[in-house]
C-alpha atoms as a PDB file:
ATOM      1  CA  UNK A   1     252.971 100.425 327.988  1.00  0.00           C
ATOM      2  CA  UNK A   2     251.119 103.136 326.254  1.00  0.00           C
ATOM      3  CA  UNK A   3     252.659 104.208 322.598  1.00  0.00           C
ATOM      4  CA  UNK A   4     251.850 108.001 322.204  1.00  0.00           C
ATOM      5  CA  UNK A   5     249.900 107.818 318.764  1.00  0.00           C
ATOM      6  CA  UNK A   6     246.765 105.908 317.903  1.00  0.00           C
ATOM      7  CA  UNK A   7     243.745 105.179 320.289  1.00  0.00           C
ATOM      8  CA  UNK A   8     243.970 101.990 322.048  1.00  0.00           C
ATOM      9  CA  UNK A   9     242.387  99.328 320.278  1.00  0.00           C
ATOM     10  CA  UNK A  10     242.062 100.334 316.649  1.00  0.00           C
ATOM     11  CA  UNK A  11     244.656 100.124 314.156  1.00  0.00           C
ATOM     12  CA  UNK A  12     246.054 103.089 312.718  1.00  0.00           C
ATOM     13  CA  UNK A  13     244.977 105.040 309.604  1.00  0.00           C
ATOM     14  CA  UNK A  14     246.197 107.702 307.326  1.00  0.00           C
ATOM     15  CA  UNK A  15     246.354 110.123 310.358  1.00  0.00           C
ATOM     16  CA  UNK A  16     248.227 108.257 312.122  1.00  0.00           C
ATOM     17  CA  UNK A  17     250.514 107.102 310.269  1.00  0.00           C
ATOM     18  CA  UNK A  18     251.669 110.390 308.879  1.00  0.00           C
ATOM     19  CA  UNK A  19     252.017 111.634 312.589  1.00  0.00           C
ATOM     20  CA  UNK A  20     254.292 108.712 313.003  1.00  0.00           C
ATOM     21  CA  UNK A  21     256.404 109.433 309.695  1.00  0.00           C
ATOM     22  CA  UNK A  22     256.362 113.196 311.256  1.00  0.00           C
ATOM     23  CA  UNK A  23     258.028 112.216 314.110  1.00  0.00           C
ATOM     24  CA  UNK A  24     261.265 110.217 312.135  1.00  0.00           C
ATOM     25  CA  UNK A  25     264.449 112.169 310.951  1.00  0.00           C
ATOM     26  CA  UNK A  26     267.406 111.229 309.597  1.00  0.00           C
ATOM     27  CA  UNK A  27     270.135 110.420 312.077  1.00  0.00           C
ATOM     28  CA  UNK A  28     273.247 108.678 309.990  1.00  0.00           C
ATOM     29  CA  UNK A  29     273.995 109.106 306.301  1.00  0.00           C
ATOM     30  CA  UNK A  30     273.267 105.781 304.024  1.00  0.00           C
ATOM     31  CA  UNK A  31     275.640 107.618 301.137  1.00  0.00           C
ATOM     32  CA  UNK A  32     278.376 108.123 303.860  1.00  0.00           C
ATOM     33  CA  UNK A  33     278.329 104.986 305.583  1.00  0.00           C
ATOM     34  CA  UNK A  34     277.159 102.269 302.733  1.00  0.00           C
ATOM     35  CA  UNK A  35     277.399 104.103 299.410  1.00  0.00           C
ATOM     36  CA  UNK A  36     280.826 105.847 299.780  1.00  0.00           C
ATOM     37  CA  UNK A  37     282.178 102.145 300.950  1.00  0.00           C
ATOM     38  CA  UNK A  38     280.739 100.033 298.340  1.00  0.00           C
ATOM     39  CA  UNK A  39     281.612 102.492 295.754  1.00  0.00           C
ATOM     40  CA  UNK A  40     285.020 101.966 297.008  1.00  0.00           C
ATOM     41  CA  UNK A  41     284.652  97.865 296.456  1.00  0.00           C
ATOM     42  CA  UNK A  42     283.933  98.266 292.951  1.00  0.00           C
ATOM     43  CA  UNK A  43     287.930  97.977 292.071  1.00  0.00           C
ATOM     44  CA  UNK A  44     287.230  94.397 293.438  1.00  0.00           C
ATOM     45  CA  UNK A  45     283.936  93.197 292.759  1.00  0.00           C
ATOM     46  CA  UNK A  46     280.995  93.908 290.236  1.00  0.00           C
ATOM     47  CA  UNK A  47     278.935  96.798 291.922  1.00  0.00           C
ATOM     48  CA  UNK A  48     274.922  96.526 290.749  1.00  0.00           C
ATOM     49  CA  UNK A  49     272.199  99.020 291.092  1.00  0.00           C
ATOM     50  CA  UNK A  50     269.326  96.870 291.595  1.00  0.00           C
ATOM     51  CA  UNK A  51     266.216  99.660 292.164  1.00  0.00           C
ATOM     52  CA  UNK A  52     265.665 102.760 293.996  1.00  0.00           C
ATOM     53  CA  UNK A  53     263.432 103.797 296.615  1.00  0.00           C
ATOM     54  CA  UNK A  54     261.432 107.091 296.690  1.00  0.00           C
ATOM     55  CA  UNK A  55     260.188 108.051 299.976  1.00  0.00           C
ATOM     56  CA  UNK A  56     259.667 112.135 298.915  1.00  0.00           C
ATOM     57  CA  UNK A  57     262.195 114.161 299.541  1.00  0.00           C
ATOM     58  CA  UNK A  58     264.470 110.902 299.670  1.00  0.00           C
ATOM     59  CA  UNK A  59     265.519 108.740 297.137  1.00  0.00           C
ATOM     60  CA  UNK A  60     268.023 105.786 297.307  1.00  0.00           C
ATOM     61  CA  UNK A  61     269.856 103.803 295.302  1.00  0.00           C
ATOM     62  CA  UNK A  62     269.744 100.056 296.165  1.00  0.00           C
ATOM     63  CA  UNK A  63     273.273  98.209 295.622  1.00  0.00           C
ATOM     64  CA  UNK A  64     274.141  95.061 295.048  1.00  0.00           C
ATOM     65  CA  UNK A  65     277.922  93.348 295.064  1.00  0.00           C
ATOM     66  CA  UNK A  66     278.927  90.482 292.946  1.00  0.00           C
ATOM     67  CA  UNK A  67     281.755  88.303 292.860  1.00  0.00           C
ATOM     68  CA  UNK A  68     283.821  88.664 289.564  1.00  0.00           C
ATOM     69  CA  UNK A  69     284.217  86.223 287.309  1.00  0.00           C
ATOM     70  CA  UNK A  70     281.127  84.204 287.934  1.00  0.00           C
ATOM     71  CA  UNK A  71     281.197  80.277 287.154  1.00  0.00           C
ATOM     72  CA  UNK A  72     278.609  77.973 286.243  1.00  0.00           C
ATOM     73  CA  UNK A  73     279.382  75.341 287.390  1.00  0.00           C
ATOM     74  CA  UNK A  74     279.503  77.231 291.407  1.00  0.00           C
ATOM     75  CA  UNK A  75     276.687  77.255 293.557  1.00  0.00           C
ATOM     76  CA  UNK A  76     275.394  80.841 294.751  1.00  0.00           C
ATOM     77  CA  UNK A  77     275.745  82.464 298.287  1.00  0.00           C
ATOM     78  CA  UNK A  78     273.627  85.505 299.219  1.00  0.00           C
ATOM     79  CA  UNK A  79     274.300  87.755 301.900  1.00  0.00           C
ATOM     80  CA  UNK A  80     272.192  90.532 303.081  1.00  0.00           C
ATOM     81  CA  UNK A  81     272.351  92.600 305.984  1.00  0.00           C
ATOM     82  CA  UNK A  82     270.292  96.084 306.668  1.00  0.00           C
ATOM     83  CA  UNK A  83     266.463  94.494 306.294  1.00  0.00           C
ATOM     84  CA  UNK A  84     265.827  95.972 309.481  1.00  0.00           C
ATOM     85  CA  UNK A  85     268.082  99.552 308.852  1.00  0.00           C
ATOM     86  CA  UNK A  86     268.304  99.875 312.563  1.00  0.00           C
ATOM     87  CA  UNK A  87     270.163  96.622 312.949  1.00  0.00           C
ATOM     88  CA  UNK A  88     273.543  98.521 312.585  1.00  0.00           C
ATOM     89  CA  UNK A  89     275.980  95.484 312.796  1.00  0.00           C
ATOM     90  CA  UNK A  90     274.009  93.491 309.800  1.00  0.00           C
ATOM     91  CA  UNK A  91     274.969  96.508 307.468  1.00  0.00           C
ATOM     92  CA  UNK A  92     278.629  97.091 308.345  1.00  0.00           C
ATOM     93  CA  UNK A  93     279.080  93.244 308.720  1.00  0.00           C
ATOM     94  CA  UNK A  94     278.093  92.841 305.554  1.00  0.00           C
ATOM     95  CA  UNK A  95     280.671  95.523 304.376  1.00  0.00           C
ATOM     96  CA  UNK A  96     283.198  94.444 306.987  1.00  0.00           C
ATOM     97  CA  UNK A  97     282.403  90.754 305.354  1.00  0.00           C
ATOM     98  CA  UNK A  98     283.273  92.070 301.792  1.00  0.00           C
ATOM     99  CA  UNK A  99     285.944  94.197 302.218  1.00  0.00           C
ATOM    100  CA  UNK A 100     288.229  91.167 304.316  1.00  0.00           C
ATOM    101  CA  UNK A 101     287.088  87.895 304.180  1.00  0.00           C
ATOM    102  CA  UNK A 102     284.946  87.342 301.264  1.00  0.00           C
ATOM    103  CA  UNK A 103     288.376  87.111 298.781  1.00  0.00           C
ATOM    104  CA  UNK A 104     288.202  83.849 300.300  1.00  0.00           C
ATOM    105  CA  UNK A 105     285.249  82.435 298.947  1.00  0.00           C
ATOM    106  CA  UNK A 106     284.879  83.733 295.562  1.00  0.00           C
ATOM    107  CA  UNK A 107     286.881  80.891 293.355  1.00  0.00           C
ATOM    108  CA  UNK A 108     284.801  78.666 295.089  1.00  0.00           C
ATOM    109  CA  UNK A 109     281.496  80.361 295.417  1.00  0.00           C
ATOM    110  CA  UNK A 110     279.493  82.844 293.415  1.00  0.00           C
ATOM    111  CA  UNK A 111     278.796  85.613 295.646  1.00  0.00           C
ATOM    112  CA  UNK A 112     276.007  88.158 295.936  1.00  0.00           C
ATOM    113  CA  UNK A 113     275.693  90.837 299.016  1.00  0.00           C
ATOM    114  CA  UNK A 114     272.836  93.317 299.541  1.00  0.00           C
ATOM    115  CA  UNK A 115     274.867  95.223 302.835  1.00  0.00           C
ATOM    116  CA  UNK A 116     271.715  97.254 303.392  1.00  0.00           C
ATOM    117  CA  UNK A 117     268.162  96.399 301.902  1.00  0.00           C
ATOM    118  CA  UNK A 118     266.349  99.192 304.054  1.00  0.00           C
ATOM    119  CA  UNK A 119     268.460 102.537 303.309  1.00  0.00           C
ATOM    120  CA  UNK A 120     265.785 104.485 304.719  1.00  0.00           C
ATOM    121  CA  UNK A 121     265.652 102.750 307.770  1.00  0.00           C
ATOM    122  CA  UNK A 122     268.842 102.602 308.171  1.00  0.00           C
ATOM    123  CA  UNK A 123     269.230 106.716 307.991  1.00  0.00           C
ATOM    124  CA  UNK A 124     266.710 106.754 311.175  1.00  0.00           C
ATOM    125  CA  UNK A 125     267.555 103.623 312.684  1.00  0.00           C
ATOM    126  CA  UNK A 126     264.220 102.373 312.426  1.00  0.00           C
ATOM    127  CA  UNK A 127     262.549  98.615 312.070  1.00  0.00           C
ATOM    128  CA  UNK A 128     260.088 100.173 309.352  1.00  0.00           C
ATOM    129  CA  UNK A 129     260.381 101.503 306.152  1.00  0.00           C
ATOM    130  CA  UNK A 130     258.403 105.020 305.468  1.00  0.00           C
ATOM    131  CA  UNK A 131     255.577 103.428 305.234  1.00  0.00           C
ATOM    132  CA  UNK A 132     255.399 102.212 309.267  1.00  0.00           C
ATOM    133  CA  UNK A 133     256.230  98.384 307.175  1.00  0.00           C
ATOM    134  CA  UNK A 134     258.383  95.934 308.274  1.00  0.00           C
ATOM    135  CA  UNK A 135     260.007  94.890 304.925  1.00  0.00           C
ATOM    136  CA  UNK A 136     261.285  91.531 307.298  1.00  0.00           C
ATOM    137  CA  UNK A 137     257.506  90.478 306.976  1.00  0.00           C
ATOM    138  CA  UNK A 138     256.947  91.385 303.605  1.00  0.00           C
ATOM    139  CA  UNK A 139     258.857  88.679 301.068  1.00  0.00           C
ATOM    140  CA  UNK A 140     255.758  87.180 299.885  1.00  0.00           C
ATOM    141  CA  UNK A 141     253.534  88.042 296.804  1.00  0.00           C
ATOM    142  CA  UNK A 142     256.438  89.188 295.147  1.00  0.00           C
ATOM    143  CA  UNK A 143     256.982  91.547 297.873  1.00  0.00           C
ATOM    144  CA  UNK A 144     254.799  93.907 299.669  1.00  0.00           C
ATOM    145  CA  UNK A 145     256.935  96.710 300.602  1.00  0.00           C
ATOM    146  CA  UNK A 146     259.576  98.749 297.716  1.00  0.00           C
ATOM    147  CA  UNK A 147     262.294  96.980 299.945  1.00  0.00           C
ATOM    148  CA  UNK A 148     261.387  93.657 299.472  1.00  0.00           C
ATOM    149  CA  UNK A 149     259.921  93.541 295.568  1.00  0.00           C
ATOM    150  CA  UNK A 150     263.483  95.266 294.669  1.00  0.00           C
ATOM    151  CA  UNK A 151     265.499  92.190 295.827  1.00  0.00           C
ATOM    152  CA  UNK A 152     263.044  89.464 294.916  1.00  0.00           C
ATOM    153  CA  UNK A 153     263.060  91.327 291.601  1.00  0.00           C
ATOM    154  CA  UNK A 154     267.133  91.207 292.173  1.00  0.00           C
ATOM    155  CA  UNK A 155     267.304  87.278 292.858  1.00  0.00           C
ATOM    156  CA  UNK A 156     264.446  86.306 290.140  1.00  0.00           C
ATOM    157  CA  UNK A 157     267.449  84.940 287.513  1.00  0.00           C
ATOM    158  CA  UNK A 158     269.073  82.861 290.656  1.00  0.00           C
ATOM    159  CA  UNK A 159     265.769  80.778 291.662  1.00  0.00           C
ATOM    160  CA  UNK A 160     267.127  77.381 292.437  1.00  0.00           C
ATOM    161  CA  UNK A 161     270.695  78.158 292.189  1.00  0.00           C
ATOM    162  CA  UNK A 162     271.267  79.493 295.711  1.00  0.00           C
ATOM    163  CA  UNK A 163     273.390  77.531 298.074  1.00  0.00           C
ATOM    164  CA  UNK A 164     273.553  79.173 301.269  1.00  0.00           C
ATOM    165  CA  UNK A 165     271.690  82.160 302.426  1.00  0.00           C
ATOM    166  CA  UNK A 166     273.135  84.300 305.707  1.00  0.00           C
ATOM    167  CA  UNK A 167     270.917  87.655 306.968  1.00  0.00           C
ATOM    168  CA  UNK A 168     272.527  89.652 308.871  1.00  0.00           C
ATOM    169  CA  UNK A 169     270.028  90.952 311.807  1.00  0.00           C
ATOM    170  CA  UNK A 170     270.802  92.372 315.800  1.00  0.00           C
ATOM    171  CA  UNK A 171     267.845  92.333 318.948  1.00  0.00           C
ATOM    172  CA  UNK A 172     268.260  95.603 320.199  1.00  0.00           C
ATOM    173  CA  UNK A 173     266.759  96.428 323.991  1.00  0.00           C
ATOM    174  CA  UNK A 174     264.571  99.560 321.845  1.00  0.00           C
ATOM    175  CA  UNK A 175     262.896  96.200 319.985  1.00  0.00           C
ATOM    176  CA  UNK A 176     261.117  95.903 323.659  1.00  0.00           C
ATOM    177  CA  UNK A 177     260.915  99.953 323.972  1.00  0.00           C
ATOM    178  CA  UNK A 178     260.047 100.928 320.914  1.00  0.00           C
ATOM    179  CA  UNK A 179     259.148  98.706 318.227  1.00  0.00           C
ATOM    180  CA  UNK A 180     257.019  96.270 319.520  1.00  0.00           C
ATOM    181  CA  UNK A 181     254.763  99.144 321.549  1.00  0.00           C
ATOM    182  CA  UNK A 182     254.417 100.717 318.094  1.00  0.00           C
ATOM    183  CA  UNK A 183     254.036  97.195 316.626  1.00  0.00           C
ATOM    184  CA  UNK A 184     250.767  96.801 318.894  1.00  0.00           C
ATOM    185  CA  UNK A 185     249.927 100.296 318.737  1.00  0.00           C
ATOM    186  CA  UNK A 186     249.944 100.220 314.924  1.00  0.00           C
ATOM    187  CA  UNK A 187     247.855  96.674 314.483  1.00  0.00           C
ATOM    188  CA  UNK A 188     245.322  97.953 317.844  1.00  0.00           C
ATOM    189  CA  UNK A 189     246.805  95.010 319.565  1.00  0.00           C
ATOM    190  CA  UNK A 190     247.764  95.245 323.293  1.00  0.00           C
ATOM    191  CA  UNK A 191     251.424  95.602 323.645  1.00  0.00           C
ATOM    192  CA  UNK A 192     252.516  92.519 325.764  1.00  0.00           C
ATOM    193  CA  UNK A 193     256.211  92.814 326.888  1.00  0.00           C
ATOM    194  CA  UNK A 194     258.333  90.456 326.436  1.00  0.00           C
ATOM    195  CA  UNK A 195     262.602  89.590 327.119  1.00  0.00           C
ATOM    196  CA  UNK A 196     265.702  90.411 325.624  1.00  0.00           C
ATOM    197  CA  UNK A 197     267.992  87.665 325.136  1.00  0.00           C
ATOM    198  CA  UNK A 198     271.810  88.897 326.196  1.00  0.00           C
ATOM    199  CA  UNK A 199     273.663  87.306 323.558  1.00  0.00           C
ATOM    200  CA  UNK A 200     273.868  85.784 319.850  1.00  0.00           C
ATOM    201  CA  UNK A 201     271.542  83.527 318.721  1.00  0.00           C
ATOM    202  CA  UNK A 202     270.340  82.162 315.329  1.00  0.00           C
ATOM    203  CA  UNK A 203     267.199  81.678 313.502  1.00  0.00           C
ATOM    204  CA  UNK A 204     266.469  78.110 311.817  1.00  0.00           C
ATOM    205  CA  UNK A 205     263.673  77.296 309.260  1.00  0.00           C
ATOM    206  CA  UNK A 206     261.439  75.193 310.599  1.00  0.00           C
ATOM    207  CA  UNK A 207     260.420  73.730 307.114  1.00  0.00           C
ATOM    208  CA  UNK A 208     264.521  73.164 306.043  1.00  0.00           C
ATOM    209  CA  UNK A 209     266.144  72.811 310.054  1.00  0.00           C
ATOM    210  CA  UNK A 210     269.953  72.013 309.718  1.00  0.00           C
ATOM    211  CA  UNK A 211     271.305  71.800 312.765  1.00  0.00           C
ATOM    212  CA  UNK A 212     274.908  71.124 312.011  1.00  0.00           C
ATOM    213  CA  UNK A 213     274.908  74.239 310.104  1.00  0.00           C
ATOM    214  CA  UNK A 214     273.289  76.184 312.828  1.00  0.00           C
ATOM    215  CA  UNK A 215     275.957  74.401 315.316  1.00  0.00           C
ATOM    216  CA  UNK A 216     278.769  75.436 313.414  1.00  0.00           C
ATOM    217  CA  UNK A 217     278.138  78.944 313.001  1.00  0.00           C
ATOM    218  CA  UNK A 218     277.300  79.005 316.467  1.00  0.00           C
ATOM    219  CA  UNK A 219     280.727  77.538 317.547  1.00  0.00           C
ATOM    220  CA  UNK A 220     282.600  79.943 315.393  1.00  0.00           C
ATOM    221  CA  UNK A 221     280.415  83.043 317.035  1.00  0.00           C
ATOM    222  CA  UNK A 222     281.336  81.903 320.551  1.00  0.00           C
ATOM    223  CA  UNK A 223     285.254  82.817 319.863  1.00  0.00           C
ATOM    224  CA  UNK A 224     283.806  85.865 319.369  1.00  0.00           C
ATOM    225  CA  UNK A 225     281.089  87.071 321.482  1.00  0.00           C
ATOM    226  CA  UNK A 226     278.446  85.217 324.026  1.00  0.00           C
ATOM    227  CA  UNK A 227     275.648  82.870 322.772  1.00  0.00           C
ATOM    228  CA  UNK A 228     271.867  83.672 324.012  1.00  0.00           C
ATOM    229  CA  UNK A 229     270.886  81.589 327.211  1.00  0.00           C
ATOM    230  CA  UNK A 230     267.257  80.488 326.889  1.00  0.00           C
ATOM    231  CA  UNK A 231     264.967  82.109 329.441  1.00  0.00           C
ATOM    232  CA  UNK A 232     263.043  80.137 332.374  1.00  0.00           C
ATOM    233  CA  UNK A 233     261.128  78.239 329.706  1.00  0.00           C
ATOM    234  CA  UNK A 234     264.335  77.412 327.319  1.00  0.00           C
ATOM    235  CA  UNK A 235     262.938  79.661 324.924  1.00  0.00           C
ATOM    236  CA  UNK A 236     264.270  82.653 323.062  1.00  0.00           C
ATOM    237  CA  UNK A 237     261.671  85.307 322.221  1.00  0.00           C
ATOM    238  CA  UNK A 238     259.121  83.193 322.548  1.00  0.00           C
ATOM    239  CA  UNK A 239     260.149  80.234 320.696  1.00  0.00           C
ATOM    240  CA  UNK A 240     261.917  76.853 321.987  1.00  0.00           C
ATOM    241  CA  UNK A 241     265.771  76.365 321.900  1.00  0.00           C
ATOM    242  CA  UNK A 242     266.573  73.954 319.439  1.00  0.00           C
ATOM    243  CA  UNK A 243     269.754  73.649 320.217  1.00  0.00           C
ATOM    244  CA  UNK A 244     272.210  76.234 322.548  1.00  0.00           C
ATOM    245  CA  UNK A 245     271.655  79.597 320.566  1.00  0.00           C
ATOM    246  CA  UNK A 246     269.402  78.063 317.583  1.00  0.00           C
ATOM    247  CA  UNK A 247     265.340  78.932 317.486  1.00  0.00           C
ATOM    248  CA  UNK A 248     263.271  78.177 314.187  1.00  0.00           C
ATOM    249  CA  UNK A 249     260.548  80.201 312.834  1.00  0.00           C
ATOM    250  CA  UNK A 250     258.517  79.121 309.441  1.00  0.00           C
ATOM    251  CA  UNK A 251     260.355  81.672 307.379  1.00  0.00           C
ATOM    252  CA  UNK A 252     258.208  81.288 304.237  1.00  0.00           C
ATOM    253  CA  UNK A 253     255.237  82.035 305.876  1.00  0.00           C
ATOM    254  CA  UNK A 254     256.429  84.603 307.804  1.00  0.00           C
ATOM    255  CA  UNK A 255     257.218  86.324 305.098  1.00  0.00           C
ATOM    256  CA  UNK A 256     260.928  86.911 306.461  1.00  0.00           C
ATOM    257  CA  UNK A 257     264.070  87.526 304.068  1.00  0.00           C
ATOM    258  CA  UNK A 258     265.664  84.423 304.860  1.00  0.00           C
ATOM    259  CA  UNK A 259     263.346  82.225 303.126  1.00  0.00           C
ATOM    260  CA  UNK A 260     263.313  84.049 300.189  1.00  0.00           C
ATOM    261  CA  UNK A 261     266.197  81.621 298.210  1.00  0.00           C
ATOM    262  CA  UNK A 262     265.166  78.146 298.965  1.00  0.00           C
ATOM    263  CA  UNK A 263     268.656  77.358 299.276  1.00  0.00           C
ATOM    264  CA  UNK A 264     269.823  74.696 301.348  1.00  0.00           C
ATOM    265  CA  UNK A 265     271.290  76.369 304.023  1.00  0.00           C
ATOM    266  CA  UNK A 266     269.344  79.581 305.609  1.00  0.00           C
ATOM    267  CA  UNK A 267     269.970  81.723 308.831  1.00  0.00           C
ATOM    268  CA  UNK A 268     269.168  84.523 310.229  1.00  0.00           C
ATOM    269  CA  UNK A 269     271.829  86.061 312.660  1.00  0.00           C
ATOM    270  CA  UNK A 270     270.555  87.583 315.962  1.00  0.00           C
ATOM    271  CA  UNK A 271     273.665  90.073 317.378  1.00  0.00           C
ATOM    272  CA  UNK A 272     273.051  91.840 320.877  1.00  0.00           C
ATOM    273  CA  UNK A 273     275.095  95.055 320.430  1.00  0.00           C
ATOM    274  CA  UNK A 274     273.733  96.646 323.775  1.00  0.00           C
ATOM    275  CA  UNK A 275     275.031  94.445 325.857  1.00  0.00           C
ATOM    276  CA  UNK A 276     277.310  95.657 328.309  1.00  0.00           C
ATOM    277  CA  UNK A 277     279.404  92.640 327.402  1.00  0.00           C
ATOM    278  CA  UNK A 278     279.702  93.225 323.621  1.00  0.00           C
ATOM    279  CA  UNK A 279     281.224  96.239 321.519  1.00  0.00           C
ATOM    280  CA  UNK A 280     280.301  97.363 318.432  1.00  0.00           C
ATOM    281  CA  UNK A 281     283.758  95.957 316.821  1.00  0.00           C
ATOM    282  CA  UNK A 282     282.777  92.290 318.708  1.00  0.00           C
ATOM    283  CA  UNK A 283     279.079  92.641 316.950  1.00  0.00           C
ATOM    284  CA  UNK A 284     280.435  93.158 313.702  1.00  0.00           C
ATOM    285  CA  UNK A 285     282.986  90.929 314.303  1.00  0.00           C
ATOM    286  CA  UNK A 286     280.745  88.267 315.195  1.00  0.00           C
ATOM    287  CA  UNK A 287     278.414  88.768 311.621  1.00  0.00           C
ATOM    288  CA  UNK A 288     281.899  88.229 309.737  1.00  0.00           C
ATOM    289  CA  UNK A 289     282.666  84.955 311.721  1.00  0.00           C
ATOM    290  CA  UNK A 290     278.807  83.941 311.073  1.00  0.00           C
ATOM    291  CA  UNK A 291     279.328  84.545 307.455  1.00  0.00           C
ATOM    292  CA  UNK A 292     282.339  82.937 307.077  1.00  0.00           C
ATOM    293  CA  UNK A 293     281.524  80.045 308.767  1.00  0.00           C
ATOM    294  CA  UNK A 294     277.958  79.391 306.735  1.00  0.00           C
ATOM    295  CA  UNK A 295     279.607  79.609 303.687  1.00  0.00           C
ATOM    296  CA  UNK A 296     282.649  77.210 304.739  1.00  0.00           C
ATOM    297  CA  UNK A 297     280.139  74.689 305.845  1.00  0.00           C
ATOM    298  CA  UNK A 298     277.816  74.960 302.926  1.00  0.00           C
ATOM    299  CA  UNK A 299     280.967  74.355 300.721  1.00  0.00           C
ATOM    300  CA  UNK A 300     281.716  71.443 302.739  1.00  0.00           C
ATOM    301  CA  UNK A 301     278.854  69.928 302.409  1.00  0.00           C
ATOM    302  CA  UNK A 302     278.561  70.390 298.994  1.00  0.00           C
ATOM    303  CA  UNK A 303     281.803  68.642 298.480  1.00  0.00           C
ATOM    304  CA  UNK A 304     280.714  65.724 301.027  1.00  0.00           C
END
């Protein structure tokens, strides 16, 4: 597959680039669809402007949500959602999360959500941020893109304190039609295609694996939607099954958001929202039960 910008074989430049950020426009409102709703959580829960991006004419405010009433003596869950903005069920399961079930966890647990880390992506459903940068490869060297410095900058006074760690992420069928072409395209890599799984499935860390953790989320997810098969190989994307719906990548090293805490217990969530088997509701649906059921077996094992 041919991606219609660059020359095959070299990586892009300036040009480039900019005739990729010329082709983007916004498509969805971030201050509709995020702001206007975590505004309206503030009569429950301690609302935090953590940064702002500028991408001119754009600018955004980054928001953070905090349990009231923090404690000491709790442990510390973080939930983001939106580090890919296209990944539309990660940012309104996040909200969906706050706004009904997290009530539930906050005596016990102090909470932190980031619903959307990639506002701009988000606008024009996009992996990237402005920049043609993946912010979900960029936690590293105290982050490489605005996205990812502005919540390691966020989490700096929690380093060590984090229990339980659940981001929020969807495989979309335009990951194999858009942003891996451009991927290649952009690095002057030949575009190899790959599969979609059809279904939920979970990253692991392959330096922390907890399998019971990963098992239970997985069980509560299957009430809700289908789990992943592996393919021909028993692999998801490339990567062995682990166990049914559970694949581990190095998440440090990758530079992905998930191994940003160094808590305990770390996923990433994997929702497939175009298949013809899920809805929208059952994909958001499906991030609540995944967040719900981290933190209840973090707690758990805490206790234990």
């Amino acid at each position: 597959m041919s991606y219609p910008i660059g020359t095959s074989g070299a990586p892009w430049g300036a040009p480039e680039r900019a005739q990729w950020l010329a082709r983007q426009s916004r498509l969805r409102s971030y201050a509709d669809d995020v702001v206007a709703r975590v505004d309206r959580l503030a009569a429950r829960f301690d609302v935090q402007e953590y940064g702002q991006l500028d991408y001119p004419p754009d600018r955004y405010r980054l928001l953070a949500v905090r349990s009231r009433g923090w404690r000491d003596e709790n442990p510390v869950a973080l939930v983001t959602g939106g580090v890919h903005g296209y990944e539309t069920s990660g940012v309104h399961g996040a909200l969906q999360f706050l706004e009904r079930s997290a009530a539930a966890f906050t005596s016990r647990i102090n909470l932190l959500a980031v619903p959307c880390v990639s506002p701009w992506g988000y606008e024009r459903i996009h992996r990237w941020n402005a920049n043609a940068l993946d912010p979900n490869r960029s936690f590293r060297d105290g982050g490489t893109t605005g996205e990812s410095a502005a919540l390691l900058r966020l989490l700096e006074p929690l380093r060590g304190r984090c229990l339980v760690h659940v981001d929020l992420h969807e495989t979309t069928d335009s990951d194999e039609s858009e942003f891996r072409p451009a991927l290649a395209a952009r690095d002057g890599k030949p575009f190899e295609p790959g599969l979609i799984p059809d279904g939920f499935y979970l990253v692991d860390d392959t330096e922390n694996p907890q399998p019971a953790f990963q098992g239970a989320i997985i069980d509560a997810v299957a009430k809700i939607t289908h789990i992943a098969p592996g393919d021909e190989r028993n692999e998801i994307i490339g990567s062995p099954l682990a166990a049914p719906g559970v694949i581990r990548y190095p998440l440090r090293q990758l530079g992905l958001c998930a191994g940003i805490t160094g808590a305990r217990f770390t996923t990433t969530t994997e929702v497939y929202p175009d298949s013809p088997r899920a809805t929208p509701e059952q994909c958001n649906a499906a991030q609540v039960a995944a967040t719900c059921a981290a933190l209840e077996f973090a707690l758990g094992a805490r206790v234990g």
